[in-house]
N, C-alpha and C. Protein backbone atom coordinates (compact mmCIF):
# COMPACT_ATOMS: atom_id res chain seq x y z
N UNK A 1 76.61 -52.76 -26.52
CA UNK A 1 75.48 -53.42 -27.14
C UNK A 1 75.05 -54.63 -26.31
N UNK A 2 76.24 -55.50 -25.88
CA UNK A 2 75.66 -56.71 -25.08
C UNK A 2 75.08 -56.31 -23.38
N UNK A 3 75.28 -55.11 -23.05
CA UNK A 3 74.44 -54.22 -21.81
C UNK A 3 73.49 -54.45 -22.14
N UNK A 4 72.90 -54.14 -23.47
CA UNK A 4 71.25 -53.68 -24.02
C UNK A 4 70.08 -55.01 -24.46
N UNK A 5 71.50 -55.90 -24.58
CA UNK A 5 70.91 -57.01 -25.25
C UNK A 5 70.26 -57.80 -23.36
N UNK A 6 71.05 -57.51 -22.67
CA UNK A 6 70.63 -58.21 -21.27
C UNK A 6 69.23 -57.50 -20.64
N UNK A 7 68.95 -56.34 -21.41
CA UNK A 7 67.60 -55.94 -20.68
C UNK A 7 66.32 -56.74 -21.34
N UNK A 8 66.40 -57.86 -22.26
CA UNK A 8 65.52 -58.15 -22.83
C UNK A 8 64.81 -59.62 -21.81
N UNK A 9 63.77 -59.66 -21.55
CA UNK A 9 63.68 -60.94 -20.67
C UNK A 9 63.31 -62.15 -20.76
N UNK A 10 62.95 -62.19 -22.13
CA UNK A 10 62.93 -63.44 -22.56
C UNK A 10 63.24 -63.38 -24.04
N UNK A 11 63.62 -64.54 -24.23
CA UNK A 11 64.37 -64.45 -26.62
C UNK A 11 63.26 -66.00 -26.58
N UNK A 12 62.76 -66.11 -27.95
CA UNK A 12 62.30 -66.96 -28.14
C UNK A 12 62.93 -68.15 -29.50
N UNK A 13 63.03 -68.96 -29.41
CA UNK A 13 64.01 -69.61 -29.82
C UNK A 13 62.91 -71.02 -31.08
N UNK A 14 63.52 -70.93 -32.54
CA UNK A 14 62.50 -71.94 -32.99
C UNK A 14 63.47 -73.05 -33.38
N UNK A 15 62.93 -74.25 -32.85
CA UNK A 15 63.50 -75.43 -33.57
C UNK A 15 62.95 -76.37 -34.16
N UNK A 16 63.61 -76.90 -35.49
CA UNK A 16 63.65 -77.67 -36.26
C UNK A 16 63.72 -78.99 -35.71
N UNK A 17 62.54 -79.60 -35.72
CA UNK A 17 62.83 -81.65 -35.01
C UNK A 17 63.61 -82.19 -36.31
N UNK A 18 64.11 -83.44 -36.00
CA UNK A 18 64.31 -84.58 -36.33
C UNK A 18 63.26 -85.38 -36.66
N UNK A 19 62.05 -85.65 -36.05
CA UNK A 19 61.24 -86.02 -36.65
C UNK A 19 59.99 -85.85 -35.90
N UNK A 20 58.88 -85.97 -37.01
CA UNK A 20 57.57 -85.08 -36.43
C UNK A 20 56.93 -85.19 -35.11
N UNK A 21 56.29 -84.59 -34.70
CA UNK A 21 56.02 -85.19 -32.92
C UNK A 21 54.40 -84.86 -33.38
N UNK A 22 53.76 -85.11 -31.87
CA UNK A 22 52.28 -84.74 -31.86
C UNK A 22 52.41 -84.01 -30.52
N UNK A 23 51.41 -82.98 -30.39
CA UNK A 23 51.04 -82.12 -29.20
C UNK A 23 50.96 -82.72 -27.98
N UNK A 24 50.87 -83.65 -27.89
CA UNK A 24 50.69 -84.35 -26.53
C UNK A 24 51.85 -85.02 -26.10
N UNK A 25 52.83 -85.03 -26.80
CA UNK A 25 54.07 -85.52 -26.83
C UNK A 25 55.00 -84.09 -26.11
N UNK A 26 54.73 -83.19 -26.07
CA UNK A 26 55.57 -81.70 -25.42
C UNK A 26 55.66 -82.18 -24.41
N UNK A 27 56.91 -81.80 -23.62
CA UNK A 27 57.01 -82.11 -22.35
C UNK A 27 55.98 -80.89 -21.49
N UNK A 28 55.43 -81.61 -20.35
CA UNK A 28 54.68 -81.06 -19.52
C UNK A 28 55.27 -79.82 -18.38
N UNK A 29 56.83 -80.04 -17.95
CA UNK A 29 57.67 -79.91 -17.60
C UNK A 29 58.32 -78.36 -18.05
N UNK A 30 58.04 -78.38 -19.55
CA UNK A 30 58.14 -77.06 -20.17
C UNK A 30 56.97 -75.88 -20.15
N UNK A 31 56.03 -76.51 -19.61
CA UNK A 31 54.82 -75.47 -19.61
C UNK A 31 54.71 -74.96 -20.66
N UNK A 32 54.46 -73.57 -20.19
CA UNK A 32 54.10 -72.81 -21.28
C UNK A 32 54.87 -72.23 -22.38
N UNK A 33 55.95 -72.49 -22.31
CA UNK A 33 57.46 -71.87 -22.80
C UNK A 33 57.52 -72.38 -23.89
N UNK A 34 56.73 -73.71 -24.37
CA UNK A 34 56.92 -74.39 -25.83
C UNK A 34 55.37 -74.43 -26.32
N UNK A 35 55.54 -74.56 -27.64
CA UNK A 35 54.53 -74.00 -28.37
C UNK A 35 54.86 -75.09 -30.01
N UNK A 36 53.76 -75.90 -30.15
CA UNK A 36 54.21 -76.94 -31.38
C UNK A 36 53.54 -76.18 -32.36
N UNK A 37 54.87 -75.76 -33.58
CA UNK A 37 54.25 -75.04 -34.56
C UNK A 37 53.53 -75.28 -35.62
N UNK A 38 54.19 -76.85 -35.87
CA UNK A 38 53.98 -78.03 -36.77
C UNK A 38 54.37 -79.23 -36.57
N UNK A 39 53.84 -80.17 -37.04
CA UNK A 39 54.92 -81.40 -36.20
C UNK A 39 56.19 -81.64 -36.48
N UNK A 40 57.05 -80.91 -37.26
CA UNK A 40 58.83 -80.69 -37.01
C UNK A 40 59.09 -79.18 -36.32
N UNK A 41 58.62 -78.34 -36.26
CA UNK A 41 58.62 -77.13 -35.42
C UNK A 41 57.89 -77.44 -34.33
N UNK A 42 59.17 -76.53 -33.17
CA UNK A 42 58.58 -75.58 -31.74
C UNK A 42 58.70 -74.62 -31.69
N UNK A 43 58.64 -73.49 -30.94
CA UNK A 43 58.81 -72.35 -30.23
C UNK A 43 59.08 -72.49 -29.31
N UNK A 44 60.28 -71.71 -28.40
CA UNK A 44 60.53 -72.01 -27.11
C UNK A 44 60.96 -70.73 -26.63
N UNK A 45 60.23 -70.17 -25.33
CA UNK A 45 60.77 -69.18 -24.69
C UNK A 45 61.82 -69.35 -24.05
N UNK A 46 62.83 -68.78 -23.72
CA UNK A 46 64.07 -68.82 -22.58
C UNK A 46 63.74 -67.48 -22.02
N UNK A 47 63.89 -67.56 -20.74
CA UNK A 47 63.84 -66.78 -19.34
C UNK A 47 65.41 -66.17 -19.64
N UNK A 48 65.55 -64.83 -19.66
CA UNK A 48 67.01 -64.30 -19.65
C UNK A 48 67.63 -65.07 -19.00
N UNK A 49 67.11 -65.38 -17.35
CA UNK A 49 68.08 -66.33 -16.60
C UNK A 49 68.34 -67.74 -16.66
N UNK A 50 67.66 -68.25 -17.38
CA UNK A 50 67.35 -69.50 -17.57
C UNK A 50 68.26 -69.96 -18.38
N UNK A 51 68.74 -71.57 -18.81
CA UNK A 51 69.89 -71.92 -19.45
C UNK A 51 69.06 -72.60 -20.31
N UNK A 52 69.54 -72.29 -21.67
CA UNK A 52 68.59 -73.39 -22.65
C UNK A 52 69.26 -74.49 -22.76
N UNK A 53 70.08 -75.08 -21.73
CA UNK A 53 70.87 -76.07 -21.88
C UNK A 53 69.84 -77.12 -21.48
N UNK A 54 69.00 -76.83 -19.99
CA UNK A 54 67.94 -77.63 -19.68
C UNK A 54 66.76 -77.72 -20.54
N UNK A 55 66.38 -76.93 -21.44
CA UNK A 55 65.71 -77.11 -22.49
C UNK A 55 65.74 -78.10 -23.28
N UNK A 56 66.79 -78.23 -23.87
CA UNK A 56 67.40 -79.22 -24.93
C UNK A 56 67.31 -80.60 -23.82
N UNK A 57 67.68 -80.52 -22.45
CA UNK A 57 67.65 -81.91 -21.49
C UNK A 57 66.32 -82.33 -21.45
N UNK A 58 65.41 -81.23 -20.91
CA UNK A 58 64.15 -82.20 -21.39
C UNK A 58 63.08 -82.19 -22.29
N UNK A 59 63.58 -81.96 -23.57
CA UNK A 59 63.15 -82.59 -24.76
C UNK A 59 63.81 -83.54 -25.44
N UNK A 60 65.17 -84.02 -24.55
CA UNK A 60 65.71 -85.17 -25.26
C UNK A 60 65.36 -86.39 -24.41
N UNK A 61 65.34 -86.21 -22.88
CA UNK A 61 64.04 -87.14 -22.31
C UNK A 61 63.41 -87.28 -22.66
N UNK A 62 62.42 -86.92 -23.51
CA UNK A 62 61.10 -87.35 -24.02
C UNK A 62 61.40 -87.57 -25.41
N UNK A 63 62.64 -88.13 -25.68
CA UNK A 63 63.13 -88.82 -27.21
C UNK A 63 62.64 -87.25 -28.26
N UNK A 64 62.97 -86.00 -28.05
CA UNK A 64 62.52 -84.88 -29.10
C UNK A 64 63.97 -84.42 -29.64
N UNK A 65 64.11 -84.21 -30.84
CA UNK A 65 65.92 -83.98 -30.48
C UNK A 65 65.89 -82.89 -31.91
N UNK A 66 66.69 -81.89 -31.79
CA UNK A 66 66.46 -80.75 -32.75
C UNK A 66 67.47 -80.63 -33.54
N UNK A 67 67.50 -80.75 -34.78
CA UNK A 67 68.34 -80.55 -35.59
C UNK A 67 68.86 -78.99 -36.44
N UNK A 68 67.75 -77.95 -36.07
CA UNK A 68 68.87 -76.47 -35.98
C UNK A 68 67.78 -75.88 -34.77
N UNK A 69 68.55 -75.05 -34.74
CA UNK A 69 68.10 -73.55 -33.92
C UNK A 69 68.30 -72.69 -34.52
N UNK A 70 67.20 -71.07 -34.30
CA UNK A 70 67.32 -70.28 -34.61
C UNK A 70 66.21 -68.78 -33.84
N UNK A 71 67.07 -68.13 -33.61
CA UNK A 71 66.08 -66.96 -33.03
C UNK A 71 64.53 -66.71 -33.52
N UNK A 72 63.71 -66.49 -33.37
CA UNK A 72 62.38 -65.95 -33.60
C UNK A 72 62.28 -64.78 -34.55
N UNK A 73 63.15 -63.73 -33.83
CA UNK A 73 63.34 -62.20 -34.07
C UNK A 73 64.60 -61.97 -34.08
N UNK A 74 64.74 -60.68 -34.97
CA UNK A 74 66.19 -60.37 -34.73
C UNK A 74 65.89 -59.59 -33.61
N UNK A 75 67.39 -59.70 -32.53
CA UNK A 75 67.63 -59.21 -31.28
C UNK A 75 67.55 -57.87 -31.35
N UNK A 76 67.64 -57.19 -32.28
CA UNK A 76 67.89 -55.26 -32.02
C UNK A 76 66.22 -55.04 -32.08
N UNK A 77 65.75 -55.58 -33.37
CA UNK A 77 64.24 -55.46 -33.02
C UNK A 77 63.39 -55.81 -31.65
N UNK A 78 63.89 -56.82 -31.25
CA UNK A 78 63.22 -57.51 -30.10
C UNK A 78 63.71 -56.47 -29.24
N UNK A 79 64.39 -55.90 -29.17
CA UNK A 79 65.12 -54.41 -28.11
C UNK A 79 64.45 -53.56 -28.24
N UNK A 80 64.52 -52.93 -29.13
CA UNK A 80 63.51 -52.08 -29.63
C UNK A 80 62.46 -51.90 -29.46
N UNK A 81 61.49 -53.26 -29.36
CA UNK A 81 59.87 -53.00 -29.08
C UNK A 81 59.82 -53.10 -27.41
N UNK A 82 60.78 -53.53 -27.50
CA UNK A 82 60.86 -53.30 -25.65
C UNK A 82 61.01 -52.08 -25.06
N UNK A 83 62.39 -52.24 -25.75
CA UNK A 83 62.39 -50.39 -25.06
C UNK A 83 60.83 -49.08 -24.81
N UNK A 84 60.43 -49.35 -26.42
CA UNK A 84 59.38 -48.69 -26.62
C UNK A 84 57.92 -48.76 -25.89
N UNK A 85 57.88 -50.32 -25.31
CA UNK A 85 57.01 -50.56 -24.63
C UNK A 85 57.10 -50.13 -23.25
N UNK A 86 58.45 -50.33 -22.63
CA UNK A 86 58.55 -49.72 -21.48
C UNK A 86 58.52 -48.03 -21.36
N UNK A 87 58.98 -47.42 -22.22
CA UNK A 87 58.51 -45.95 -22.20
C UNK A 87 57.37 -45.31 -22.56
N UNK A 88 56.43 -46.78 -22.89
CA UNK A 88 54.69 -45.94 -23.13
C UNK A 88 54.55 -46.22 -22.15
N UNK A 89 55.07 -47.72 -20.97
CA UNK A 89 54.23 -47.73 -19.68
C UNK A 89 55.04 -46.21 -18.60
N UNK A 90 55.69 -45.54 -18.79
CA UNK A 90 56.04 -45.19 -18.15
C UNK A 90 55.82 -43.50 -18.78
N UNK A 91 55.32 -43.16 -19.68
CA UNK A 91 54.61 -42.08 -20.23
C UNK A 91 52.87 -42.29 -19.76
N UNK A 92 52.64 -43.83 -19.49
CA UNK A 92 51.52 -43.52 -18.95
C UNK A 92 51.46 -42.89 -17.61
N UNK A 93 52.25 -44.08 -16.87
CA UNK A 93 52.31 -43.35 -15.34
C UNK A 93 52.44 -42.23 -15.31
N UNK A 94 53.25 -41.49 -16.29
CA UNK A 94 52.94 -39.92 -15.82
C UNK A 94 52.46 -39.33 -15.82
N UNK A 95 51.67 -39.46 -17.01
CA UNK A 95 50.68 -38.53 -17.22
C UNK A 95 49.53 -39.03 -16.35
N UNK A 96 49.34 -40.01 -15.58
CA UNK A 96 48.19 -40.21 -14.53
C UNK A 96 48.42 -39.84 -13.35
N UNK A 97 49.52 -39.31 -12.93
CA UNK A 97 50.01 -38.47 -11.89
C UNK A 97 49.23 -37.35 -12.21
């Protein structure tokens, strides 16, 4: 199962602030990967390879500090639409052969 779980390439991750922020307050640094849901919620992508350890580093530089975490999606689902997505792109290619 943890083979299957590594084909996924990014998990998106939501956290709970400590206290409310404003949009202009996101680190710049994070690009596109964070997403303010509300002013005590983010969204944050992680890169399979990527460590969300530096995540958490710079949003605590910029005084943001999270009091839980929690996945987006459950992981088998998030597998799942993957899988499925990669075998329509690859049912397309064939059939355009």
């Amino acid at each position: 199962m943890k083979s299957l779980f590594k084909r996924l390439n990014q998990e998106t991750y939501v956290l709970d602030l400590v206290q409310p922020i404003d949009s202009q307050v996101l680190p710049h640094e994070l690009n596109d990967s964070v997403r303010l849901v509300d002013p005590t919620t983010v969204e944050v992508d992680i890169a399979r390879n990527s460590s969300i350890n530096a995540v958490f580093e710079t949003l605590s530089k910029h005084d943001i500090h999270a009091i839980s975490i929690q996945t987006k999606s459950n992981r088998l689902e998030t597998l799942f639409m993957e899988l499925l997505r990669r075998e329509a792109i690859e049912m397309q290619a064939n059939q355009s052969e």
